[in-house]
C-alpha atoms as a PDB file:
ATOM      1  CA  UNK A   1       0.000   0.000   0.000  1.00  0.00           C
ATOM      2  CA  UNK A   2       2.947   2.542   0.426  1.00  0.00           C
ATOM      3  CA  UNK A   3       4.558   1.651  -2.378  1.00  0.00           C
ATOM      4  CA  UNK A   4       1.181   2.440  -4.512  1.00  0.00           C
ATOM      5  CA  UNK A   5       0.695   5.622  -2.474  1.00  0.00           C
ATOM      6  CA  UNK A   6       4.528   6.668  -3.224  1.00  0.00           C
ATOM      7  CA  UNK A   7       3.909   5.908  -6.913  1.00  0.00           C
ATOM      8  CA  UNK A   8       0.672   8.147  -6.624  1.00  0.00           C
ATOM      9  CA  UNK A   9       2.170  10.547  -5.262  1.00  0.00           C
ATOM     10  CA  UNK A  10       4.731  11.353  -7.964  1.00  0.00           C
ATOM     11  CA  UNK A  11       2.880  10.894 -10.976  1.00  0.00           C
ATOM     12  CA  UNK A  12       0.012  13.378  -9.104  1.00  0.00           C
ATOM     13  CA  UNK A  13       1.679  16.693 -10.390  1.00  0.00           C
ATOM     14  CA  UNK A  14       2.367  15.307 -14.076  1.00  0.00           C
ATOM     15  CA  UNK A  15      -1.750  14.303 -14.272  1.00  0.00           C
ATOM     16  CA  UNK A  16      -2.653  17.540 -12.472  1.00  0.00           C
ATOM     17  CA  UNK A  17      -0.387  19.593 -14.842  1.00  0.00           C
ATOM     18  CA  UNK A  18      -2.272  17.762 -17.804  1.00  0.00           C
ATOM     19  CA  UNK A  19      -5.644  17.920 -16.743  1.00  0.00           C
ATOM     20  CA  UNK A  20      -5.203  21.860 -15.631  1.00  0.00           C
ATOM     21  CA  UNK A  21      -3.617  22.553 -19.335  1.00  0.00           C
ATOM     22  CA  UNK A  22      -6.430  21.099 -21.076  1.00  0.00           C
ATOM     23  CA  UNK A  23      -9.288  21.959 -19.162  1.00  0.00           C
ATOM     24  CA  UNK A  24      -7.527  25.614 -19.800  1.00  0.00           C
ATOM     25  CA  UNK A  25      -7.193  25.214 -23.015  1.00  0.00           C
ATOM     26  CA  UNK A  26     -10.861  23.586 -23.480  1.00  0.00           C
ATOM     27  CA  UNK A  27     -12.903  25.617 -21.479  1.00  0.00           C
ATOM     28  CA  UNK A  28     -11.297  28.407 -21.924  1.00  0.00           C
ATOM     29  CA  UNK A  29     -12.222  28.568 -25.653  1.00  0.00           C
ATOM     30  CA  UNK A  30     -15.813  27.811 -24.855  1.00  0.00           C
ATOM     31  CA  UNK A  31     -16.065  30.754 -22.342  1.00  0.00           C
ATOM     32  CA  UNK A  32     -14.041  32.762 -24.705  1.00  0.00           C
ATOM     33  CA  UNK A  33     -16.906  31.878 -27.210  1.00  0.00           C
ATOM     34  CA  UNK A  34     -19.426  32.621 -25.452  1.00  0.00           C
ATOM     35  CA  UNK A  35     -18.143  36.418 -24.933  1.00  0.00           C
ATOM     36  CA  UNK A  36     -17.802  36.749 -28.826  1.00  0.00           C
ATOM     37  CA  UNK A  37     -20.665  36.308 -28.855  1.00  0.00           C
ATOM     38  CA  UNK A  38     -22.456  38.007 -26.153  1.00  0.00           C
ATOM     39  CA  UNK A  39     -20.139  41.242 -28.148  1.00  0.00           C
ATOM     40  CA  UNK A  40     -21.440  40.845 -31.673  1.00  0.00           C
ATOM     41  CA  UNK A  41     -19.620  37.749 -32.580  1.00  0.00           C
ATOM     42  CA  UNK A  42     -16.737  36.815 -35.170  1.00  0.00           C
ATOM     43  CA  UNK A  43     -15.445  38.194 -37.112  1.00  0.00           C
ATOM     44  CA  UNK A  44     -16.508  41.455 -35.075  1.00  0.00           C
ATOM     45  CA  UNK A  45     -13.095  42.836 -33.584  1.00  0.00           C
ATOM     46  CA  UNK A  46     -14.387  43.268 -29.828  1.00  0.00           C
ATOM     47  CA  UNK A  47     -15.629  39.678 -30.145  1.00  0.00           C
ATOM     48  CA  UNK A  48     -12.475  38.774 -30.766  1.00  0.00           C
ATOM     49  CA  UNK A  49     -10.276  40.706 -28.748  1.00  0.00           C
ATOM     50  CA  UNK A  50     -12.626  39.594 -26.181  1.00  0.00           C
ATOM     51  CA  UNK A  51     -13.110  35.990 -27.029  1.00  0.00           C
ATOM     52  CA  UNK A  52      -8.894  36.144 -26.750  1.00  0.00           C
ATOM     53  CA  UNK A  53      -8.906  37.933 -23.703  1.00  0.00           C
ATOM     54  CA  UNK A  54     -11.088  35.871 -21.903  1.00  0.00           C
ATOM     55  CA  UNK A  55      -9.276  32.546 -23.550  1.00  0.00           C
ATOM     56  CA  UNK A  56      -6.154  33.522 -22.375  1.00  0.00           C
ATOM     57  CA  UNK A  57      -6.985  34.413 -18.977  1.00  0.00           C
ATOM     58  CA  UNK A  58      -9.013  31.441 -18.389  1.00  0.00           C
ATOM     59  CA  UNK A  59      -5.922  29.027 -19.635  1.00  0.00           C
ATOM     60  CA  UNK A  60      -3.139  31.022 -17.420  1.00  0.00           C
ATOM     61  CA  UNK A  61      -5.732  31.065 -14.596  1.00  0.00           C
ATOM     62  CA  UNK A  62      -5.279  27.178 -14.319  1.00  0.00           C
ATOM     63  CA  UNK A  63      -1.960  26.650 -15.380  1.00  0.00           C
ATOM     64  CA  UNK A  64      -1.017  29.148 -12.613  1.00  0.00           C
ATOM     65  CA  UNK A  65      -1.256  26.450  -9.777  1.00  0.00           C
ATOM     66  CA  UNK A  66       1.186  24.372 -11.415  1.00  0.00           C
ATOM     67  CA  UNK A  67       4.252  27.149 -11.400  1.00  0.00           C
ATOM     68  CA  UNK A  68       2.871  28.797  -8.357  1.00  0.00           C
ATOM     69  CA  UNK A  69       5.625  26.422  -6.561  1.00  0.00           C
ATOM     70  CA  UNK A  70       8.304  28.655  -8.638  1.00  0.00           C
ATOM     71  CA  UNK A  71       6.994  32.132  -7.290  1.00  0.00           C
ATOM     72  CA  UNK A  72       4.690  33.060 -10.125  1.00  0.00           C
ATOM     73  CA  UNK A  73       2.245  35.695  -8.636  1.00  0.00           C
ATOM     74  CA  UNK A  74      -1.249  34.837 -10.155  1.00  0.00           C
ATOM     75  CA  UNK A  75      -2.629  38.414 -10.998  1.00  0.00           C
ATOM     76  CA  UNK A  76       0.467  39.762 -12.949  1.00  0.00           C
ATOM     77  CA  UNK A  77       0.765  35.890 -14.559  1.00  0.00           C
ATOM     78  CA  UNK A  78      -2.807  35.804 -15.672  1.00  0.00           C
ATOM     79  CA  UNK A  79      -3.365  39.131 -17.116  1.00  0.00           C
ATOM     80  CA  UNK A  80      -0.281  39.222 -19.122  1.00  0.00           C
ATOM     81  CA  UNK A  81      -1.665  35.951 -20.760  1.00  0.00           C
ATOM     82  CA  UNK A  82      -4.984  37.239 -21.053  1.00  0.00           C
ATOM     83  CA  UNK A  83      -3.810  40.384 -22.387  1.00  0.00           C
ATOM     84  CA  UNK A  84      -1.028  38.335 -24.710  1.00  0.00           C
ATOM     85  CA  UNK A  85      -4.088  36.353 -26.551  1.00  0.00           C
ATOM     86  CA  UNK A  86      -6.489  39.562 -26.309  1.00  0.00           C
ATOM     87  CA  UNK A  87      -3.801  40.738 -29.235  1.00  0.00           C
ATOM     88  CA  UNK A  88      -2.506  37.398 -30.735  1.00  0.00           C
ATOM     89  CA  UNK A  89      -6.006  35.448 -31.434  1.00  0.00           C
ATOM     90  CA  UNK A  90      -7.392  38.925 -33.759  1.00  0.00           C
ATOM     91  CA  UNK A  91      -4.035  38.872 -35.024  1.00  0.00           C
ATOM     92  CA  UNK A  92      -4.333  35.734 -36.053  1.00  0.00           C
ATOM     93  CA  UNK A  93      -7.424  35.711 -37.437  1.00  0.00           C
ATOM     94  CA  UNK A  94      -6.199  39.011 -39.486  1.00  0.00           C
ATOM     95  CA  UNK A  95      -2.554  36.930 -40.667  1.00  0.00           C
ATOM     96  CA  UNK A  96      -5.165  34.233 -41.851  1.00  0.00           C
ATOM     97  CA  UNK A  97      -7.766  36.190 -44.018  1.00  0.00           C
ATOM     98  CA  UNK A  98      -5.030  38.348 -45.370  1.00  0.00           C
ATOM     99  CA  UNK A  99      -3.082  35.261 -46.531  1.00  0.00           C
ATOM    100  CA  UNK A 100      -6.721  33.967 -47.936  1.00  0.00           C
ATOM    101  CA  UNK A 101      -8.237  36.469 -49.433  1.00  0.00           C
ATOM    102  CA  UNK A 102      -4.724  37.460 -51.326  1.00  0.00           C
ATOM    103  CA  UNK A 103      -2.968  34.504 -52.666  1.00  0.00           C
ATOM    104  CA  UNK A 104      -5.703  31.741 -51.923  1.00  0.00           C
ATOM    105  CA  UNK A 105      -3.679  29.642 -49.137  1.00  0.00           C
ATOM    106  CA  UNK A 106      -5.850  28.238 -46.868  1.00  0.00           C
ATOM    107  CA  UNK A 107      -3.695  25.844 -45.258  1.00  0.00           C
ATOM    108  CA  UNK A 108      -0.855  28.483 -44.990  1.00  0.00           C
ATOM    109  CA  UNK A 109      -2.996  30.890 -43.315  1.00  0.00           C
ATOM    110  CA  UNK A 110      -4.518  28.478 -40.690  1.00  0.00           C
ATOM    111  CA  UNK A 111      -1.270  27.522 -39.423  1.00  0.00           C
ATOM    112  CA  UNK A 112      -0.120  31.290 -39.396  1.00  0.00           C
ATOM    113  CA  UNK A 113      -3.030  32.164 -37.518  1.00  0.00           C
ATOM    114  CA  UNK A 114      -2.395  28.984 -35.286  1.00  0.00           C
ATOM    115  CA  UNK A 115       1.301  29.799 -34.555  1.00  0.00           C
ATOM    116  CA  UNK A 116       0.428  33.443 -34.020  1.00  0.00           C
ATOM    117  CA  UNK A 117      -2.114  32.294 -31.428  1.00  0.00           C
ATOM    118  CA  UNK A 118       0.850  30.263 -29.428  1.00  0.00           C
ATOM    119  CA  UNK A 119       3.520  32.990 -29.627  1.00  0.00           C
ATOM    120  CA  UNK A 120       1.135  35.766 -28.482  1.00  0.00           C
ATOM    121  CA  UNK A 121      -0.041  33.560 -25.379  1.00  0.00           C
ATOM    122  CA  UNK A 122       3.550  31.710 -24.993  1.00  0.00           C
ATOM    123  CA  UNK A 123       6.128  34.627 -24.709  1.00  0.00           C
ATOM    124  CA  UNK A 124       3.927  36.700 -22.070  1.00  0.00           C
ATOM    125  CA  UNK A 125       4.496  33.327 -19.761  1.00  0.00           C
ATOM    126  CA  UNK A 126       7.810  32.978 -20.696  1.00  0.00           C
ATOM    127  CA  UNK A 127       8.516  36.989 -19.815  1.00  0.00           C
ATOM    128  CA  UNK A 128       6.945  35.894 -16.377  1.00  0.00           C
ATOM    129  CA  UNK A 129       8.812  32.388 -16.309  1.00  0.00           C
ATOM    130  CA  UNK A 130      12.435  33.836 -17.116  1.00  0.00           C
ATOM    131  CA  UNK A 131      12.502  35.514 -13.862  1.00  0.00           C
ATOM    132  CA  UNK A 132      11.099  32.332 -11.973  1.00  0.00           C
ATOM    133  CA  UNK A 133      12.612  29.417 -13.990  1.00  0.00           C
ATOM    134  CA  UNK A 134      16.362  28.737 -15.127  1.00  0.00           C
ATOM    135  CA  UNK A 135      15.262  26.612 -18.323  1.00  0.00           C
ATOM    136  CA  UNK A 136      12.793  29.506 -19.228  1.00  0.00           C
ATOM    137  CA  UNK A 137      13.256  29.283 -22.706  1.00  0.00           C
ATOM    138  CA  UNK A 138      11.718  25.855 -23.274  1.00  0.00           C
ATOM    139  CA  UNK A 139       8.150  27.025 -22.577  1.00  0.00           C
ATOM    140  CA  UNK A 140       8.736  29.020 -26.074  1.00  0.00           C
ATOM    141  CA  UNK A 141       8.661  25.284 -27.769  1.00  0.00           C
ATOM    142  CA  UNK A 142       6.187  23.249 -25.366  1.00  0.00           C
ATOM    143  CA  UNK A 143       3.527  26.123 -25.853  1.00  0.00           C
ATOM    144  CA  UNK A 144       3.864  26.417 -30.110  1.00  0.00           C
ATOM    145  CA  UNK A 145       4.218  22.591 -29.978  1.00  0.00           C
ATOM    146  CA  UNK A 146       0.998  22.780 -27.698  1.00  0.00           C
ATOM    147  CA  UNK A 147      -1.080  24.923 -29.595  1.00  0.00           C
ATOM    148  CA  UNK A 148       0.293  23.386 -33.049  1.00  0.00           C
ATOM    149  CA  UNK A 149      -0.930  19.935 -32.059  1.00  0.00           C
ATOM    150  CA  UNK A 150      -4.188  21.311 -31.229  1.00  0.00           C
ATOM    151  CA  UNK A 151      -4.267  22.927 -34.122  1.00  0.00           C
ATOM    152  CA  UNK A 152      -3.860  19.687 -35.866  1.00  0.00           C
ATOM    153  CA  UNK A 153      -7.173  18.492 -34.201  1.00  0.00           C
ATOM    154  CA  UNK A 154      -9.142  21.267 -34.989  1.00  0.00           C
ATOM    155  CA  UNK A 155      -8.321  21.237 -39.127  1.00  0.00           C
ATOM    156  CA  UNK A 156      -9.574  17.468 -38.599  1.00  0.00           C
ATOM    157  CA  UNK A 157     -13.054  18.573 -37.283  1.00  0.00           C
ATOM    158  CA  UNK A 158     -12.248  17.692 -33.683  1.00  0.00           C
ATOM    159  CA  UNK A 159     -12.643  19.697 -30.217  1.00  0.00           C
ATOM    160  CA  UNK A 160      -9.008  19.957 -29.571  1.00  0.00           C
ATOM    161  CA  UNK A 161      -7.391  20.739 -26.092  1.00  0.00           C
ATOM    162  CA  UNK A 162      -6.077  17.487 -24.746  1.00  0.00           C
ATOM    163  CA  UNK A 163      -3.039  17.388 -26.866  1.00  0.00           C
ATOM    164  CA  UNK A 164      -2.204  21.301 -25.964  1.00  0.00           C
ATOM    165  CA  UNK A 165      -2.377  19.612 -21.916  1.00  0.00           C
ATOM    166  CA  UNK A 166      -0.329  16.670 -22.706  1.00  0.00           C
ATOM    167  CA  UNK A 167       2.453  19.024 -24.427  1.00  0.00           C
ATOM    168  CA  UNK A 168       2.417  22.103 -21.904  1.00  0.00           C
ATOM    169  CA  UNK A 169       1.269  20.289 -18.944  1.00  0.00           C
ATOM    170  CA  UNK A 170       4.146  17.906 -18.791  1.00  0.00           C
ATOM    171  CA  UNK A 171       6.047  20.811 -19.417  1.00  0.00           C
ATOM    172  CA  UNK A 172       5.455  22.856 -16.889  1.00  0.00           C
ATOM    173  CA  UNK A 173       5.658  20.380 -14.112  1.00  0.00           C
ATOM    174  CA  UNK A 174       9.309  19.687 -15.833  1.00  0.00           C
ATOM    175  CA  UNK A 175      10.242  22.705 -15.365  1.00  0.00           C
ATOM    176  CA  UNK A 176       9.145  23.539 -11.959  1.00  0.00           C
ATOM    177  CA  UNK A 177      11.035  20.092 -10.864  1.00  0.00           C
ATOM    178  CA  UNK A 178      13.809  21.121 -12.651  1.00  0.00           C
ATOM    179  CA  UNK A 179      14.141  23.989 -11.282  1.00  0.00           C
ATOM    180  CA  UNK A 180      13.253  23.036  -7.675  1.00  0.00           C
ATOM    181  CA  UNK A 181      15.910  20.266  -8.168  1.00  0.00           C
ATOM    182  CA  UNK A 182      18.480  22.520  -9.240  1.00  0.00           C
ATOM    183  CA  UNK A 183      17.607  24.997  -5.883  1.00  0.00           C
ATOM    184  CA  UNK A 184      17.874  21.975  -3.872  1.00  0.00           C
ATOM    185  CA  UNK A 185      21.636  21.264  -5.528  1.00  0.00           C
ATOM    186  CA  UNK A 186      22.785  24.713  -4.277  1.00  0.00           C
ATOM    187  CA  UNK A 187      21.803  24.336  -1.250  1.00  0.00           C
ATOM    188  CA  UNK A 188      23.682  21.181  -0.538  1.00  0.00           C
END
C-alpha cells in the first residue's frame, strides 16, 4: 500500500499539470466563445479581442497552480496571458484572411493564424517564467508545440485541447522540478 501511495504521489503533479492545461485550453475557448458572442460575434473585432482575452486568462488562470511552486504571482501571470491572446487570437485571425483572401492559401494561413495564437499567449508566460525558472526558454517550444498539435485536431473537425495539456502540462511540471531540483543542488 505505500509503495502504490509513493507511486501516486509522484505521478500526481504530471496528471494535475495535464488535466489543468487542457481543461484551460478547453474551457477556456468555450467561455471565450461565449463572450464573442455576447459582443457581436466573429469576425466582429471586440468579439475577438474579447473571445482572446477571456481565452487567455481562463488558460493562465489554471496553469497558474502548477508554477505557483516557482513564485509566479497569479494576478500579474494571468493578465499578461490574457492580455497576450487579447492581441494574438485577432491577429491571427487578421494573418489568416489576409493570406486567404490574397494569394488563396488556406492551409498556410490556418497555421499562421495557429502559430500566431501560441507565440502571443507563450512569450507573455515565458517573460513571467524567465525571472522564476532557469530553463525559461523551453516554454517558447512546449507552448507552439501545444497549440500546433491542437491545431492539428481542430483542421480534422475535432474539439481539440487534450493534446495542448499533454504538451504544456508535462512541461510545466518539468520545469518547476527542474528547477526546484536545481535549488535543492545549491543548497547542498
Amino acid at each position: 500500500m505505500k509503495k502504490l501511495l509513493n507511486s501516486l504521489t509522484k505521478i500526481a503533479p504530471w496528471v494535475i499539470g495535464i488535466l489543468l492545461s487542457t481543461a484551460g485550453m478547453a474551457l477556456g475557448y468555450q467561455l471565450g466563445s461565449d463572450v464573442a458572442g455576447l459582443l457581436g460575434g466573429e469576425p466582429g473585432i471586440w468579439a475577438r479581442i474579447g473571445k482572446g482575452f477571456v481565452w487567455g486568462g481562463f488558460i493562465a488562470g489554471l496553469q497558474w497552480p502548477i508554477v505557483r511552486s516557482a513564485g509566479v504571482r497569479p494576478f500579474l501571470f494571468i493578465a499578461v496571458c490574457a492580455v497576450g491572446l487579447a492581441i494574438g487570437y485577432p491577429l491571427g485571425q487578421t494573418i489568416q484572411a489576409i493570406i486567404v483572401e490574397q494569394w488563396s492559401l488556406h492551409l498556410t494561413g490556418y497555421w499562421f493564424a495557429v502559430a500566431t495564437f501560441g507565440l502571443f499567449f507563450g512569450l507573455p508566460q515565458w517573460w513571467i517564467f524567465r525571472r522564476h525558472l532557469k530553463r525559461s526558454g523551453l516554454w517558447i517550444l512546449f507552448s507552439m508545440t501545444g497549440w500546433i498539435l491542437t491545431g492539428l485536431v481542430w483542421i480534422s473537425g475535432g474539439r481539440g485541447g487534450f493534446e495542448y495539456g499533454i504538451v504544456t502540462g508535462l512541461g510545466l511540471v518539468w520545469l518547476v522540478r527542474s528547477q526546484k531540483a536545481s535549488n535543492e543542488e545549491g543548497v547542498s
